[in-house]
C-alpha atoms as a PDB file:
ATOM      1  CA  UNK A   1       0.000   0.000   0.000  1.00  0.00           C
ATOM      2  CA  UNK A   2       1.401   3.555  -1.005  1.00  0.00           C
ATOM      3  CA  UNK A   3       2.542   5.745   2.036  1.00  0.00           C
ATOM      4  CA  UNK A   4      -0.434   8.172   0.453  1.00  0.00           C
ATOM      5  CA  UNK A   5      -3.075   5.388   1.488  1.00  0.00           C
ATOM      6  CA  UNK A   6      -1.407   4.546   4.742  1.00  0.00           C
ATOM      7  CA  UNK A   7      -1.716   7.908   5.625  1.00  0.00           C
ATOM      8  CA  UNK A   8      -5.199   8.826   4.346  1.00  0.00           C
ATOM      9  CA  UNK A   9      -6.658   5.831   6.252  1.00  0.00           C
ATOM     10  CA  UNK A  10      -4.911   6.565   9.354  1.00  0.00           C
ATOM     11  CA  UNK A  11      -7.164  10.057   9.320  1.00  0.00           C
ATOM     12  CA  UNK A  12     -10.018   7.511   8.662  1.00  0.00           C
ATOM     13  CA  UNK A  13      -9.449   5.891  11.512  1.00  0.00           C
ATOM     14  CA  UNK A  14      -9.115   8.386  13.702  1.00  0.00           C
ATOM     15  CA  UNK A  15     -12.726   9.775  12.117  1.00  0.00           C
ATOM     16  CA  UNK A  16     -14.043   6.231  13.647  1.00  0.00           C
ATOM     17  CA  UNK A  17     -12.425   6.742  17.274  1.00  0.00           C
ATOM     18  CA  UNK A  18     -14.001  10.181  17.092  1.00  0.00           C
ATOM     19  CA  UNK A  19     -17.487   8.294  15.977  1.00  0.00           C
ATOM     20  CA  UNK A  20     -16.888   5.886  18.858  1.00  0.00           C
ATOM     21  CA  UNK A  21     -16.115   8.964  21.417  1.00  0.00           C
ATOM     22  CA  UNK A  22     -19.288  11.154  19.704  1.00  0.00           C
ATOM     23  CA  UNK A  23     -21.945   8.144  20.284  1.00  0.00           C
ATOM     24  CA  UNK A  24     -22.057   7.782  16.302  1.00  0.00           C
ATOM     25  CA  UNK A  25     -21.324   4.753  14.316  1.00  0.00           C
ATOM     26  CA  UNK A  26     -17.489   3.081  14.386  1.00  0.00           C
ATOM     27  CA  UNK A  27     -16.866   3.788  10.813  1.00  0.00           C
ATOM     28  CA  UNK A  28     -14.935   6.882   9.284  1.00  0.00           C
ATOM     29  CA  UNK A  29     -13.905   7.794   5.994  1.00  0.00           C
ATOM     30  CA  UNK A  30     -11.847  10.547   3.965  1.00  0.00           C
ATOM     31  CA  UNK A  31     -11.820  11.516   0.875  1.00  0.00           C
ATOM     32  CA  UNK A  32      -8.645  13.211  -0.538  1.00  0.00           C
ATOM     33  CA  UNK A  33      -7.321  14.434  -4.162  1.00  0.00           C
ATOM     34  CA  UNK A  34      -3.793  15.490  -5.304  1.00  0.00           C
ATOM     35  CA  UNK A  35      -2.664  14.249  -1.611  1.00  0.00           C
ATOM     36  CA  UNK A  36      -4.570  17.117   0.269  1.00  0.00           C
ATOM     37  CA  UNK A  37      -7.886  16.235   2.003  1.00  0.00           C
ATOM     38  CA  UNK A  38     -10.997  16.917   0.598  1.00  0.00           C
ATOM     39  CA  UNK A  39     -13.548  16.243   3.324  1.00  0.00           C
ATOM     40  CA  UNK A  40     -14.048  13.698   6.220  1.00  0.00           C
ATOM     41  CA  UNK A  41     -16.385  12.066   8.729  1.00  0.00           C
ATOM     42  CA  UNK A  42     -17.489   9.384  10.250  1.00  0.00           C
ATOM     43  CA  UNK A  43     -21.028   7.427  10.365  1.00  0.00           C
ATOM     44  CA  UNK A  44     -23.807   9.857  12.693  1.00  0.00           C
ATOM     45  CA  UNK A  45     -26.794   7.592  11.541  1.00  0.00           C
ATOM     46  CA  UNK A  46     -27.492   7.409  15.393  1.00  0.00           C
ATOM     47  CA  UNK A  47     -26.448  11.081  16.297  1.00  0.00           C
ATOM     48  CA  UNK A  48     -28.682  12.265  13.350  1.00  0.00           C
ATOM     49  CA  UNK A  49     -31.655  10.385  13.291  1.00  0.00           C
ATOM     50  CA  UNK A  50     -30.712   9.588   9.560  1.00  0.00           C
ATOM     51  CA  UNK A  51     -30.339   5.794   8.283  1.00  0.00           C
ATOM     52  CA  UNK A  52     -28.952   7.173   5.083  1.00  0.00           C
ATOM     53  CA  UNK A  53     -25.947   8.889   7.342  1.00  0.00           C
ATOM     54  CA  UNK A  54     -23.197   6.586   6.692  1.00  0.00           C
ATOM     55  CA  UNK A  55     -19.662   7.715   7.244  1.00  0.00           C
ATOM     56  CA  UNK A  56     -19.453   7.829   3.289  1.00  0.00           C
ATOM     57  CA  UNK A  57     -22.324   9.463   2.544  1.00  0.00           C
ATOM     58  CA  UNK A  58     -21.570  12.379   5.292  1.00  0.00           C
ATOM     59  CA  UNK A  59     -17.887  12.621   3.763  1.00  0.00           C
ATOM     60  CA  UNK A  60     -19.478  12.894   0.454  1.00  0.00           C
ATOM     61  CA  UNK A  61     -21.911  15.978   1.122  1.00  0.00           C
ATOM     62  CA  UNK A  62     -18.741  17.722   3.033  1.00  0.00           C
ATOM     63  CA  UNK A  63     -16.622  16.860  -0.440  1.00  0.00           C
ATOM     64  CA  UNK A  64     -19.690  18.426  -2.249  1.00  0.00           C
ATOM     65  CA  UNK A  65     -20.092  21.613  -0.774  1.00  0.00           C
ATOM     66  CA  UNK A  66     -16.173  22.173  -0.572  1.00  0.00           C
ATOM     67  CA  UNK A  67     -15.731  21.260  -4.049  1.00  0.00           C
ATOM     68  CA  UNK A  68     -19.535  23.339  -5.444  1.00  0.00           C
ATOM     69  CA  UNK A  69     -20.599  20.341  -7.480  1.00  0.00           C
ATOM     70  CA  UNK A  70     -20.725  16.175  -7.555  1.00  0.00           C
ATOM     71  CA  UNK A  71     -17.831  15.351 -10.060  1.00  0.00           C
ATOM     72  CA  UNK A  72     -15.297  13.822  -7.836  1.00  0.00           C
ATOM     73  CA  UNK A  73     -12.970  12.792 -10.140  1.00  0.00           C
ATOM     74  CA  UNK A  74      -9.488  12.363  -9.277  1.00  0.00           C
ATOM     75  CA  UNK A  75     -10.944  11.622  -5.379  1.00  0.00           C
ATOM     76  CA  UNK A  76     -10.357   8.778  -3.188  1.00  0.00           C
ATOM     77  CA  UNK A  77     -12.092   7.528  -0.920  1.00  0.00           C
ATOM     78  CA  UNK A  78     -10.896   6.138   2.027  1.00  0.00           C
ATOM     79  CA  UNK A  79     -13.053   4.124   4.634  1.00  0.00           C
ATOM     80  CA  UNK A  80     -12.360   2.156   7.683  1.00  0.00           C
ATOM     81  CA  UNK A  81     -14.811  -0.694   6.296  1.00  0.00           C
ATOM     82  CA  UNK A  82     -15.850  -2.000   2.610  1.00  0.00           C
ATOM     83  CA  UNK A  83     -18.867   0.275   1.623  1.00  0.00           C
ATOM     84  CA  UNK A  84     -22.231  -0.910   0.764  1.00  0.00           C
ATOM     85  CA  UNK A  85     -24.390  -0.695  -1.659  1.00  0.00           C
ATOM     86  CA  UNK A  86     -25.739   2.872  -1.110  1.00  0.00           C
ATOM     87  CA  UNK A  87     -22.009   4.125  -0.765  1.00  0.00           C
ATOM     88  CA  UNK A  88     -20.619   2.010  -3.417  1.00  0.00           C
ATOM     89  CA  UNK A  89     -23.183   3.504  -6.029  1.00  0.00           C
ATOM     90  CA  UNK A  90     -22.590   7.250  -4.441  1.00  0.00           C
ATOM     91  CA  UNK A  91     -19.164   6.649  -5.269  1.00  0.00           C
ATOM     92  CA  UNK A  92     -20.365   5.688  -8.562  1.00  0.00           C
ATOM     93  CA  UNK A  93     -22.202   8.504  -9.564  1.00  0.00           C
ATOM     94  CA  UNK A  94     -19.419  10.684  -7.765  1.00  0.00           C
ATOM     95  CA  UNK A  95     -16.916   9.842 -10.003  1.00  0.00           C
ATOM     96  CA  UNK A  96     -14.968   8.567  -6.950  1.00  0.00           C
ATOM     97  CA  UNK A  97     -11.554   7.520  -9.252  1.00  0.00           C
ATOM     98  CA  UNK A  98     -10.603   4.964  -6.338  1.00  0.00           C
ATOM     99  CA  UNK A  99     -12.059   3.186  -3.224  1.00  0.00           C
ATOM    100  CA  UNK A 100      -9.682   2.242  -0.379  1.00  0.00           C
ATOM    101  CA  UNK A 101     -10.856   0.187   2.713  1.00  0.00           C
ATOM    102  CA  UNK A 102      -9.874  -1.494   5.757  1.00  0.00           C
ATOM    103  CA  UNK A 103     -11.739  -4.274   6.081  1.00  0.00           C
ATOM    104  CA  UNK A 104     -14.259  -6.224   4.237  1.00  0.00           C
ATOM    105  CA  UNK A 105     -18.244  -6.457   5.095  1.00  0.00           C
ATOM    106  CA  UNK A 106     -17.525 -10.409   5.628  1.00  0.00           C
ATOM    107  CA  UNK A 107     -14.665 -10.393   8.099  1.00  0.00           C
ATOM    108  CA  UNK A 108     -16.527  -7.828  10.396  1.00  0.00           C
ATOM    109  CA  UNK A 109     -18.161  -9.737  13.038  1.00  0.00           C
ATOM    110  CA  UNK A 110     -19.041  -8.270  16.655  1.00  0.00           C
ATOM    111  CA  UNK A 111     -20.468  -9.553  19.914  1.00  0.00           C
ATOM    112  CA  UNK A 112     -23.428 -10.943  18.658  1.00  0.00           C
ATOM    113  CA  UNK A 113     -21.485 -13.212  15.993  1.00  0.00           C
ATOM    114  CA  UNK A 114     -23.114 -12.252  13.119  1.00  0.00           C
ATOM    115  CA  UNK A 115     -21.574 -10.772   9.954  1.00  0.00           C
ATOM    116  CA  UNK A 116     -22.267  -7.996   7.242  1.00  0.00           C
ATOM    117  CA  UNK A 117     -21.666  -5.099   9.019  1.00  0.00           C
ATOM    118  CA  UNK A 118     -25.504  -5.917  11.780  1.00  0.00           C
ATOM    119  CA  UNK A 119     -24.029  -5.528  15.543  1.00  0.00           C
ATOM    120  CA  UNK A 120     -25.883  -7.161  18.428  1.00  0.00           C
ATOM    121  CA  UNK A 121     -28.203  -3.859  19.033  1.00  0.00           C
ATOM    122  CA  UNK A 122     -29.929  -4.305  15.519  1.00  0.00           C
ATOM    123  CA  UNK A 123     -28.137  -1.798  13.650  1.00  0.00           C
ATOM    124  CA  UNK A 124     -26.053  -1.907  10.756  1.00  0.00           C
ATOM    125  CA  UNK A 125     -23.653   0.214   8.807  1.00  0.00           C
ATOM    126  CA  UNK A 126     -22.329   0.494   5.167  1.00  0.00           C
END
């Protein structure tokens, strides 16, 4: 993995601690172009009342408003865990040039021993 990445999804993981410290999801996620960052975030589904408030999808409407339009190309993305479908197709219609991610939906487990990104409590991220 390029320094670039390692560095990029360092900042993503330090958007999850701060979801974990906030009360939001455990996921976070950058975006970054020409090595300079873009926007980032983490998932506030919980903090926001908003199911569609993924860690992606807030990173993405920050990226939007600092860049005045939807075009991302030449972005990265970089998230602490695969996205899902809603993020994967946002990054689609972005223009994202490049996905990076931690880990992949299927080797996320928790407590409760399920898989896919569902924790114990009944909620679920992308």
């Amino acid at each position: 993995m390029p320094d670039e990445d390692i560095r990029f999804m360092e900042r993503a993981l330090r958007q999850a601690h701060l979801a974990i410290e906030r009360g939001g999801g455990e996921v976070g996620c950058v975006i970054a172009r020409n090595g300079e960052v873009i926007a980032e975030g983490y998932n506030e589904g919980e903090l926001r009342n908003d199911p569609t408030a993924y860690a992606e999808m807030v990173t993405s409407r920050r990226a939007g408003e600092r860049l005045q339009g939807i075009d991302f190309s030449g972005c990265v993305l970089y998230c602490t865990l695969q996205p899902c479908g809603m993020c994967t197709l946002a990054c689609v219609w972005a223009k994202i040039s490049r996905v990076v991610y931690g880990v992949t939906r299927d080797a996320r487990s928790t407590s409760s021993g399920t898989q896919e990104g569902h924790s114990g409590n009944g909620r679920c991220h992308g």
